[in-house]
PDB file of N, CA and C in Angstrom:
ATOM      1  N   UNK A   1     100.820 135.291 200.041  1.00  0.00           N
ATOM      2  CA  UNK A   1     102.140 135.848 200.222  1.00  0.00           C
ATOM      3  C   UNK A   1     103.186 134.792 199.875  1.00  0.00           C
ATOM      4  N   UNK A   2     103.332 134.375 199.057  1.00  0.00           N
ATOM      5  CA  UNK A   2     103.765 132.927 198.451  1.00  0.00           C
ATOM      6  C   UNK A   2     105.313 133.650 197.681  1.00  0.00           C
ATOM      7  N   UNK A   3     105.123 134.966 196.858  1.00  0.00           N
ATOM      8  CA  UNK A   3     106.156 135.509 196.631  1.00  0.00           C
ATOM      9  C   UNK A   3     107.509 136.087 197.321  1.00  0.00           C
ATOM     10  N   UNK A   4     107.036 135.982 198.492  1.00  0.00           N
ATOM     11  CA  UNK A   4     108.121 136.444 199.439  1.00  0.00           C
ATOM     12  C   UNK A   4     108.563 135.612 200.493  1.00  0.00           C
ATOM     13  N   UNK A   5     109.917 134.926 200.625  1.00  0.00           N
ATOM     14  CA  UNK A   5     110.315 134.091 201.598  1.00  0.00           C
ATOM     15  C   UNK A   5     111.087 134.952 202.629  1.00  0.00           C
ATOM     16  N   UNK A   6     111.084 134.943 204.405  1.00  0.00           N
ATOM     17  CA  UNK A   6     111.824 135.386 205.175  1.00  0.00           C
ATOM     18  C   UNK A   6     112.633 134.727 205.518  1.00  0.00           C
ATOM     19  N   UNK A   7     113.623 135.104 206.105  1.00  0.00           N
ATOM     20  CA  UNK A   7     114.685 134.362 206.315  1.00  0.00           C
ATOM     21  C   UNK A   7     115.699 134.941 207.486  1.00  0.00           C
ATOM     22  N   UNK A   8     114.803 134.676 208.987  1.00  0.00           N
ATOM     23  CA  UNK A   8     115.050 136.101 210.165  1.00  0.00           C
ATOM     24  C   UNK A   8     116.677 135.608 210.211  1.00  0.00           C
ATOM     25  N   UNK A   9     116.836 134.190 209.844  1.00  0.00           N
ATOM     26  CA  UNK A   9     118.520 134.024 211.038  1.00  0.00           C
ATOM     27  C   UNK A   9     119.292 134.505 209.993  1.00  0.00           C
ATOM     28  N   UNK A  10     119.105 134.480 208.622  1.00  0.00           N
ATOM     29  CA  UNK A  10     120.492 135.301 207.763  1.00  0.00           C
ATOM     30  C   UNK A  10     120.097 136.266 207.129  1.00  0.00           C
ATOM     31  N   UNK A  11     118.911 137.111 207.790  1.00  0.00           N
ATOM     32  CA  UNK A  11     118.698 138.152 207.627  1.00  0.00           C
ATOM     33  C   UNK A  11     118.499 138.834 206.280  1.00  0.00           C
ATOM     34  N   UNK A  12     117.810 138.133 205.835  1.00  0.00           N
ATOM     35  CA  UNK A  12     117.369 137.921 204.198  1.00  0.00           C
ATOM     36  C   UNK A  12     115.943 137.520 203.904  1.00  0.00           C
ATOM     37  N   UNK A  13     115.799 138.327 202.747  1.00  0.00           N
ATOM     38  CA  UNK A  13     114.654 137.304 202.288  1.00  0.00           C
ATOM     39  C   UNK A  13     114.783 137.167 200.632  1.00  0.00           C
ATOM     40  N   UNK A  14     114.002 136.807 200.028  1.00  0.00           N
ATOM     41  CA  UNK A  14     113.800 135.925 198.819  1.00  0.00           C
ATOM     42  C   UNK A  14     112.815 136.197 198.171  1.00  0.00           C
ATOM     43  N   UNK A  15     112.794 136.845 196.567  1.00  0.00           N
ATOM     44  CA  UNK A  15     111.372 137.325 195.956  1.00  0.00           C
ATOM     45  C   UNK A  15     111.814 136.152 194.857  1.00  0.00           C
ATOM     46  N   UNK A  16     110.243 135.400 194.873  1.00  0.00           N
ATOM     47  CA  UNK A  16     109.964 134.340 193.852  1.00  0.00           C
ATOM     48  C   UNK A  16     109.471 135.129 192.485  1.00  0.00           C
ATOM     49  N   UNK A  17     109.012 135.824 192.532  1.00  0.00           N
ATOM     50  CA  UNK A  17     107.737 136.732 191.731  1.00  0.00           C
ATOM     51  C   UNK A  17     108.300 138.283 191.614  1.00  0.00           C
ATOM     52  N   UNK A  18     108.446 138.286 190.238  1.00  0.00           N
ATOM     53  CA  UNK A  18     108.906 139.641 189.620  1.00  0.00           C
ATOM     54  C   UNK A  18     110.427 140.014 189.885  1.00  0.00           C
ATOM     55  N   UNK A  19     111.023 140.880 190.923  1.00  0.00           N
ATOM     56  CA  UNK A  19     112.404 140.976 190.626  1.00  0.00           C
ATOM     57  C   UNK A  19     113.105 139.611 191.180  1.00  0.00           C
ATOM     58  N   UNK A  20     113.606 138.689 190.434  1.00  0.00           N
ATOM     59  CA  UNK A  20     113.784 137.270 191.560  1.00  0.00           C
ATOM     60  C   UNK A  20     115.200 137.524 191.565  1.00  0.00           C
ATOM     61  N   UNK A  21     115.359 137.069 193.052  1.00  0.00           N
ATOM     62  CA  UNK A  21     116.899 136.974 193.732  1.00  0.00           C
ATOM     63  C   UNK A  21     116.575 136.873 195.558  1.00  0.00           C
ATOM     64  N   UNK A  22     117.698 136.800 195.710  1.00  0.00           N
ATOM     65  CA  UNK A  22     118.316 137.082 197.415  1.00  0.00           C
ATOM     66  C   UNK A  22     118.833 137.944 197.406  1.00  0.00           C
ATOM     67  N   UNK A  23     117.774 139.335 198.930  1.00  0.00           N
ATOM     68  CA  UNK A  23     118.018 140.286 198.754  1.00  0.00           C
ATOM     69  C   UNK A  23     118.429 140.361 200.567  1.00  0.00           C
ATOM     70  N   UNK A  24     119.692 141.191 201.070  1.00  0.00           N
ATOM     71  CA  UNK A  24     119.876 141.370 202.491  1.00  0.00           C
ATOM     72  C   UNK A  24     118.743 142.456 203.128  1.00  0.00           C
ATOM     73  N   UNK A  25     118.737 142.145 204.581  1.00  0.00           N
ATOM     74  CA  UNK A  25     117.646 143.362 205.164  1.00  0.00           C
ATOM     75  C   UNK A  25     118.335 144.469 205.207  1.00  0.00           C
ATOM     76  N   UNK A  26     119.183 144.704 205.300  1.00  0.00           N
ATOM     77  CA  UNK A  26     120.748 145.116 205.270  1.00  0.00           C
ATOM     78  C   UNK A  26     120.306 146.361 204.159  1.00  0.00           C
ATOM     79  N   UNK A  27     119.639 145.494 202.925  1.00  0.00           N
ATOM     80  CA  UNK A  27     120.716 146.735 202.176  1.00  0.00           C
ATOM     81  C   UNK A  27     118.853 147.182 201.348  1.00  0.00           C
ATOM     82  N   UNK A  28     117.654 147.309 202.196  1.00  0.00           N
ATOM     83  CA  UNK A  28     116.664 147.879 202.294  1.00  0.00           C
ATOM     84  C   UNK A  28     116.483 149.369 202.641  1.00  0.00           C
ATOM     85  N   UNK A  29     116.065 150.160 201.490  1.00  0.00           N
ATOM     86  CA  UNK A  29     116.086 151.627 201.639  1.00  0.00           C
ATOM     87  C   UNK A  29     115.024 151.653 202.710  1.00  0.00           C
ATOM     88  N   UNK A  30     113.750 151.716 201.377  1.00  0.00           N
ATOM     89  CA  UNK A  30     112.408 152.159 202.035  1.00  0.00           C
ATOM     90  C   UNK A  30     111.475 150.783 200.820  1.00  0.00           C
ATOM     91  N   UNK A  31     110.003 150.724 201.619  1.00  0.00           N
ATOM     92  CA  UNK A  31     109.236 149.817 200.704  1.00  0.00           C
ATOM     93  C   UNK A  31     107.825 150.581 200.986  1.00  0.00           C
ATOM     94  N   UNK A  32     107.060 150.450 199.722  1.00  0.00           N
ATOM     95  CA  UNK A  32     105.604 151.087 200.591  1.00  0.00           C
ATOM     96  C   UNK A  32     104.431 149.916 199.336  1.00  0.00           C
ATOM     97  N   UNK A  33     103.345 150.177 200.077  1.00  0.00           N
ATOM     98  CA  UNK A  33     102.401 149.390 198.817  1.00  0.00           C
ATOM     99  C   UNK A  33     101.721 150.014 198.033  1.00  0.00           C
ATOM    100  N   UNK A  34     101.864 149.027 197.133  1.00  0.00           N
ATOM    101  CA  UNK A  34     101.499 149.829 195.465  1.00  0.00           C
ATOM    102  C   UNK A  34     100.246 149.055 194.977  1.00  0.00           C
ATOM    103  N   UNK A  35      99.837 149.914 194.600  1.00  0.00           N
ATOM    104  CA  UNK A  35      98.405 149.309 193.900  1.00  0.00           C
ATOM    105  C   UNK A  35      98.300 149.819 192.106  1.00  0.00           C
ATOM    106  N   UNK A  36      97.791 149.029 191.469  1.00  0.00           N
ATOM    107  CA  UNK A  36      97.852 149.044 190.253  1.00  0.00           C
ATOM    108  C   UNK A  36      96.249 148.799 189.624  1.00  0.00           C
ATOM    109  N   UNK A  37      95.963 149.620 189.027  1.00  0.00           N
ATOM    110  CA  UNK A  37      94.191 149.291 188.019  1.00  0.00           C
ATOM    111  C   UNK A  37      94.269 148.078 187.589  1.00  0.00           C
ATOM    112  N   UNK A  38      93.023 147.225 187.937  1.00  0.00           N
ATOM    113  CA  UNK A  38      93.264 145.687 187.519  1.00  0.00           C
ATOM    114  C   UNK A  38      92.859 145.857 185.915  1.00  0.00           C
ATOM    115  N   UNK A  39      92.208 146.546 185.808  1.00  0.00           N
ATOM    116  CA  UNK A  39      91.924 146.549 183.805  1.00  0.00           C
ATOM    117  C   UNK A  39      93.118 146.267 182.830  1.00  0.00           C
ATOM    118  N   UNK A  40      94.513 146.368 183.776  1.00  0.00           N
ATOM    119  CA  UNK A  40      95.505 146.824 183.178  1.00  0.00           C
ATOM    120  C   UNK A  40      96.529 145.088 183.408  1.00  0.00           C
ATOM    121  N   UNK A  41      95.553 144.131 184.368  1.00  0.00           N
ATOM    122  CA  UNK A  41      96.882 142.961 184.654  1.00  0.00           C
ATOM    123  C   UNK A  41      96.864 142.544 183.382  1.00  0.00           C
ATOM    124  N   UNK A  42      98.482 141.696 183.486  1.00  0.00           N
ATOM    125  CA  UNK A  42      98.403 141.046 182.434  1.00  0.00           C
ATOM    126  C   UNK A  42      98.658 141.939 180.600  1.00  0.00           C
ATOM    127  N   UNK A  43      98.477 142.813 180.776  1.00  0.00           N
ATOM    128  CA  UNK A  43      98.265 143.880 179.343  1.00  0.00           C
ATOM    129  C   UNK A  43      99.344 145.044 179.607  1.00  0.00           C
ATOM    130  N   UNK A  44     100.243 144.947 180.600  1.00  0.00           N
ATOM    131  CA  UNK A  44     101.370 145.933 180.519  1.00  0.00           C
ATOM    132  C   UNK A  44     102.281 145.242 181.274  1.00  0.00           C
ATOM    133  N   UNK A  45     103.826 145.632 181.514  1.00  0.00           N
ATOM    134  CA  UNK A  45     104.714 145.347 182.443  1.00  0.00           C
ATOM    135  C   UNK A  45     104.061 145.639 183.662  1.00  0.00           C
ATOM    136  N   UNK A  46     104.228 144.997 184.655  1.00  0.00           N
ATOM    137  CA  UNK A  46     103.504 144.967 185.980  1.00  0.00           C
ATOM    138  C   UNK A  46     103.507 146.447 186.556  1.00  0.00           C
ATOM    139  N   UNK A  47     102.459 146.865 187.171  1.00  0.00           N
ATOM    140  CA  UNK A  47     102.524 148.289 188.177  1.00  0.00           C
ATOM    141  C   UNK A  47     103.029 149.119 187.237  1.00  0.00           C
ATOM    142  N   UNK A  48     102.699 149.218 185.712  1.00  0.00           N
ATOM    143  CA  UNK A  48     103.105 150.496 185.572  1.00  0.00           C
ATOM    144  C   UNK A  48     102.108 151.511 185.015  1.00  0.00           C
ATOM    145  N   UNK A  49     100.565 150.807 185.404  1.00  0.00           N
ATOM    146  CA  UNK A  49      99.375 152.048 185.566  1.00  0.00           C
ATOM    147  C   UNK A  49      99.176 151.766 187.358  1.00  0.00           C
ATOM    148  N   UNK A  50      99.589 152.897 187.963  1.00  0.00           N
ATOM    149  CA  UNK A  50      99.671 152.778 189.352  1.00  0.00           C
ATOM    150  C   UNK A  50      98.514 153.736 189.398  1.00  0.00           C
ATOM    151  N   UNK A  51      97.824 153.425 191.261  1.00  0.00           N
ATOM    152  CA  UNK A  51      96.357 154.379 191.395  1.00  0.00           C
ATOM    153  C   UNK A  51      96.583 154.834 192.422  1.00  0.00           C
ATOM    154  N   UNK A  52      96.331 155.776 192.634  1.00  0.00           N
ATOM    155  CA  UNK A  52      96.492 156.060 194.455  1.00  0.00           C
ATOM    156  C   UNK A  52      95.028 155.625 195.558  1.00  0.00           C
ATOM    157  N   UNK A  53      94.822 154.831 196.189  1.00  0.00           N
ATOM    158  CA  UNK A  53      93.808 154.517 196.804  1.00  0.00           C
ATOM    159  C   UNK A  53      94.187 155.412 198.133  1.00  0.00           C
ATOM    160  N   UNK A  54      93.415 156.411 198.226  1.00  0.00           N
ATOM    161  CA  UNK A  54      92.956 157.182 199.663  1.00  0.00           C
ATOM    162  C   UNK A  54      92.409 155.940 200.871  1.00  0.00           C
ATOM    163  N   UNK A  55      93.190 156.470 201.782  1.00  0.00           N
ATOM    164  CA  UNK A  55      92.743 155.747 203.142  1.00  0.00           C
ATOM    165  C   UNK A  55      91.684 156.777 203.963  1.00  0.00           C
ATOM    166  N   UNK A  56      91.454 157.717 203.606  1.00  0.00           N
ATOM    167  CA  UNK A  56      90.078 158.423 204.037  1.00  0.00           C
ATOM    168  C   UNK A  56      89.258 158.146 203.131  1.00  0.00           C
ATOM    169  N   UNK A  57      88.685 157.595 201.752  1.00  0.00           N
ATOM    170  CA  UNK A  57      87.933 157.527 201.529  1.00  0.00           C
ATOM    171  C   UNK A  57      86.997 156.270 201.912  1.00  0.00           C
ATOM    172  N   UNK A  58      85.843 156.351 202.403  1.00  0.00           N
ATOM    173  CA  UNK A  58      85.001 155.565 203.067  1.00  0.00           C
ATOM    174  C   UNK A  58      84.355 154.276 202.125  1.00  0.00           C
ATOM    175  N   UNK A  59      84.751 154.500 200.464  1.00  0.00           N
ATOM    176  CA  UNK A  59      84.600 153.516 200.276  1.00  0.00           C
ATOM    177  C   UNK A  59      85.705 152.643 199.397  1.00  0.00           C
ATOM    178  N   UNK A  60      86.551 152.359 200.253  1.00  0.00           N
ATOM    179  CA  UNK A  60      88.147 152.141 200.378  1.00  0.00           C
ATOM    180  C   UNK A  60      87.767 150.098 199.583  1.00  0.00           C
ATOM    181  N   UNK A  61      86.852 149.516 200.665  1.00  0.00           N
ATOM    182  CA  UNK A  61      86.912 148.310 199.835  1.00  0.00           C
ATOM    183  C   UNK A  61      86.409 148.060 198.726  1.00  0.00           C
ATOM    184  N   UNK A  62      85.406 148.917 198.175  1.00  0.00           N
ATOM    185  CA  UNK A  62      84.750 148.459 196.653  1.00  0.00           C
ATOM    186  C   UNK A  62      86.050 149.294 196.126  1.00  0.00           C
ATOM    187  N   UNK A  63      86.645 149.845 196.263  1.00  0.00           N
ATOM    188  CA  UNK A  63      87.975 150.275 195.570  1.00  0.00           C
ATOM    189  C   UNK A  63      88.868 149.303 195.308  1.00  0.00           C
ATOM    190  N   UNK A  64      89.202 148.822 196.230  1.00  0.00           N
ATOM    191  CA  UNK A  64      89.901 147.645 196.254  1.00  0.00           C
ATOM    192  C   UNK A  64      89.731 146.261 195.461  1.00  0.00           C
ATOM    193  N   UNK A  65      88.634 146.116 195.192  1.00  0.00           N
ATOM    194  CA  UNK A  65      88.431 144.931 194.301  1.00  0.00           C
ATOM    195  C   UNK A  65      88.526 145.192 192.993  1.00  0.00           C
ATOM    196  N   UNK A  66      88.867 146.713 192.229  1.00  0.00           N
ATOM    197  CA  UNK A  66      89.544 147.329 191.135  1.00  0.00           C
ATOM    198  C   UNK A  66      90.686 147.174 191.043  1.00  0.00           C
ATOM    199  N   UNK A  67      91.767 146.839 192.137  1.00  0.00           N
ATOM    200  CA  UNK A  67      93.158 146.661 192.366  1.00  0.00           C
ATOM    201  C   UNK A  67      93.799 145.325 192.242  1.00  0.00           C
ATOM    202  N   UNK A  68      94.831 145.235 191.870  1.00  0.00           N
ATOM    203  CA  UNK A  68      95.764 144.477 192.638  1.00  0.00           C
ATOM    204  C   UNK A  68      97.159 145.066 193.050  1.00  0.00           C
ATOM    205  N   UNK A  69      97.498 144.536 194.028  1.00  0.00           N
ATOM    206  CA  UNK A  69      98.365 145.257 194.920  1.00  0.00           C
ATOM    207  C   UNK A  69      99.594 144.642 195.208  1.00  0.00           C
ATOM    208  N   UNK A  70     100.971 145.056 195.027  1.00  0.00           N
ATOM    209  CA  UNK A  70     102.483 144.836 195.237  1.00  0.00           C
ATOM    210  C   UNK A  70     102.776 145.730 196.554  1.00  0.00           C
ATOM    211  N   UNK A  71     104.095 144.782 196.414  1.00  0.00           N
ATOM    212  CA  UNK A  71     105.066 145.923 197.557  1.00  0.00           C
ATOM    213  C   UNK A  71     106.260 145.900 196.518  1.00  0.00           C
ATOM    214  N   UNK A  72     106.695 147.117 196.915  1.00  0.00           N
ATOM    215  CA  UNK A  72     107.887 147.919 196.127  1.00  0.00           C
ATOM    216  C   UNK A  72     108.666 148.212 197.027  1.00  0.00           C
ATOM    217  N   UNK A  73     110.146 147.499 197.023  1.00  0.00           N
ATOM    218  CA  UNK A  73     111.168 147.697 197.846  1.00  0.00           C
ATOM    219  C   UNK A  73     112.688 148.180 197.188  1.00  0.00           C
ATOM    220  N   UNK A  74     112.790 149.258 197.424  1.00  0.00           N
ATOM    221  CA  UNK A  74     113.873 149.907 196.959  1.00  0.00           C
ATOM    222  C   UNK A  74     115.147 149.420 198.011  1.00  0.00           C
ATOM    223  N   UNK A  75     116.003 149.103 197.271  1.00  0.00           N
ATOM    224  CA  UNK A  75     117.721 148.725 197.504  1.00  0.00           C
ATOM    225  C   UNK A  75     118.831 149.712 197.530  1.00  0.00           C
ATOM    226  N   UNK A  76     120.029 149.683 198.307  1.00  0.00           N
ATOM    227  CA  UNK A  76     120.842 150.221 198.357  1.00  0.00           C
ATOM    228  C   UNK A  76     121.189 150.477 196.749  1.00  0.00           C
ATOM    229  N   UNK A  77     121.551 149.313 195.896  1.00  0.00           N
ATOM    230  CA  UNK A  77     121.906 149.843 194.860  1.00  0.00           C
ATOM    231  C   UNK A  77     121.052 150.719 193.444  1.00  0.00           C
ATOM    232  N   UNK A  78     120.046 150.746 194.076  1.00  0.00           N
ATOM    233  CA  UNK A  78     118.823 151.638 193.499  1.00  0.00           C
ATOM    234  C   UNK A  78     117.646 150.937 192.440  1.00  0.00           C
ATOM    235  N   UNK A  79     118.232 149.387 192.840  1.00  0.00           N
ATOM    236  CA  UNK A  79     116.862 148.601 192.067  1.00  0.00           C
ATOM    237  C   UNK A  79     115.704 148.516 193.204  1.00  0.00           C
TER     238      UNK A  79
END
């Protein structure tokens, strides 16, 4: 988790990795996690072959080692 700095007393945090800036908690819509087909790192703009991994399916971790996985946080101003 090296990409994301907190920052509880000014109520901020900090993305090193992919959209970079200082962003307020303030001005946080919604965020959820995203998973992306690993066949695909590296060979497209990031997350944009997205997968849906089911949390009922029972075999959730050999799924997972097909992935790599972001968080996606949408902003007041709609980035």
């Amino acid at each position: 988790m090296n990409s994301l700095i907190f920052d509880e007393k000014k109520k901020e945090f900090t993305i090193l990795d992919g959209s970079l800036g200082k962003y307020s908690f303030l001005d946080v819509v919604s965020s959820q996690i995203v998973y992306e087909d690993a066949k695909y790192k590296d060979k497209s703009p990031m997350f944009s072959h997205r997968i849906l991994v089911s949390t009922l399916n029972h075999s959730i971790f050999i799924e997972m080692k097909k992935v790599y996985v972001g968080i996606e946080i949408q902003l007041l101003n709609g980035n």
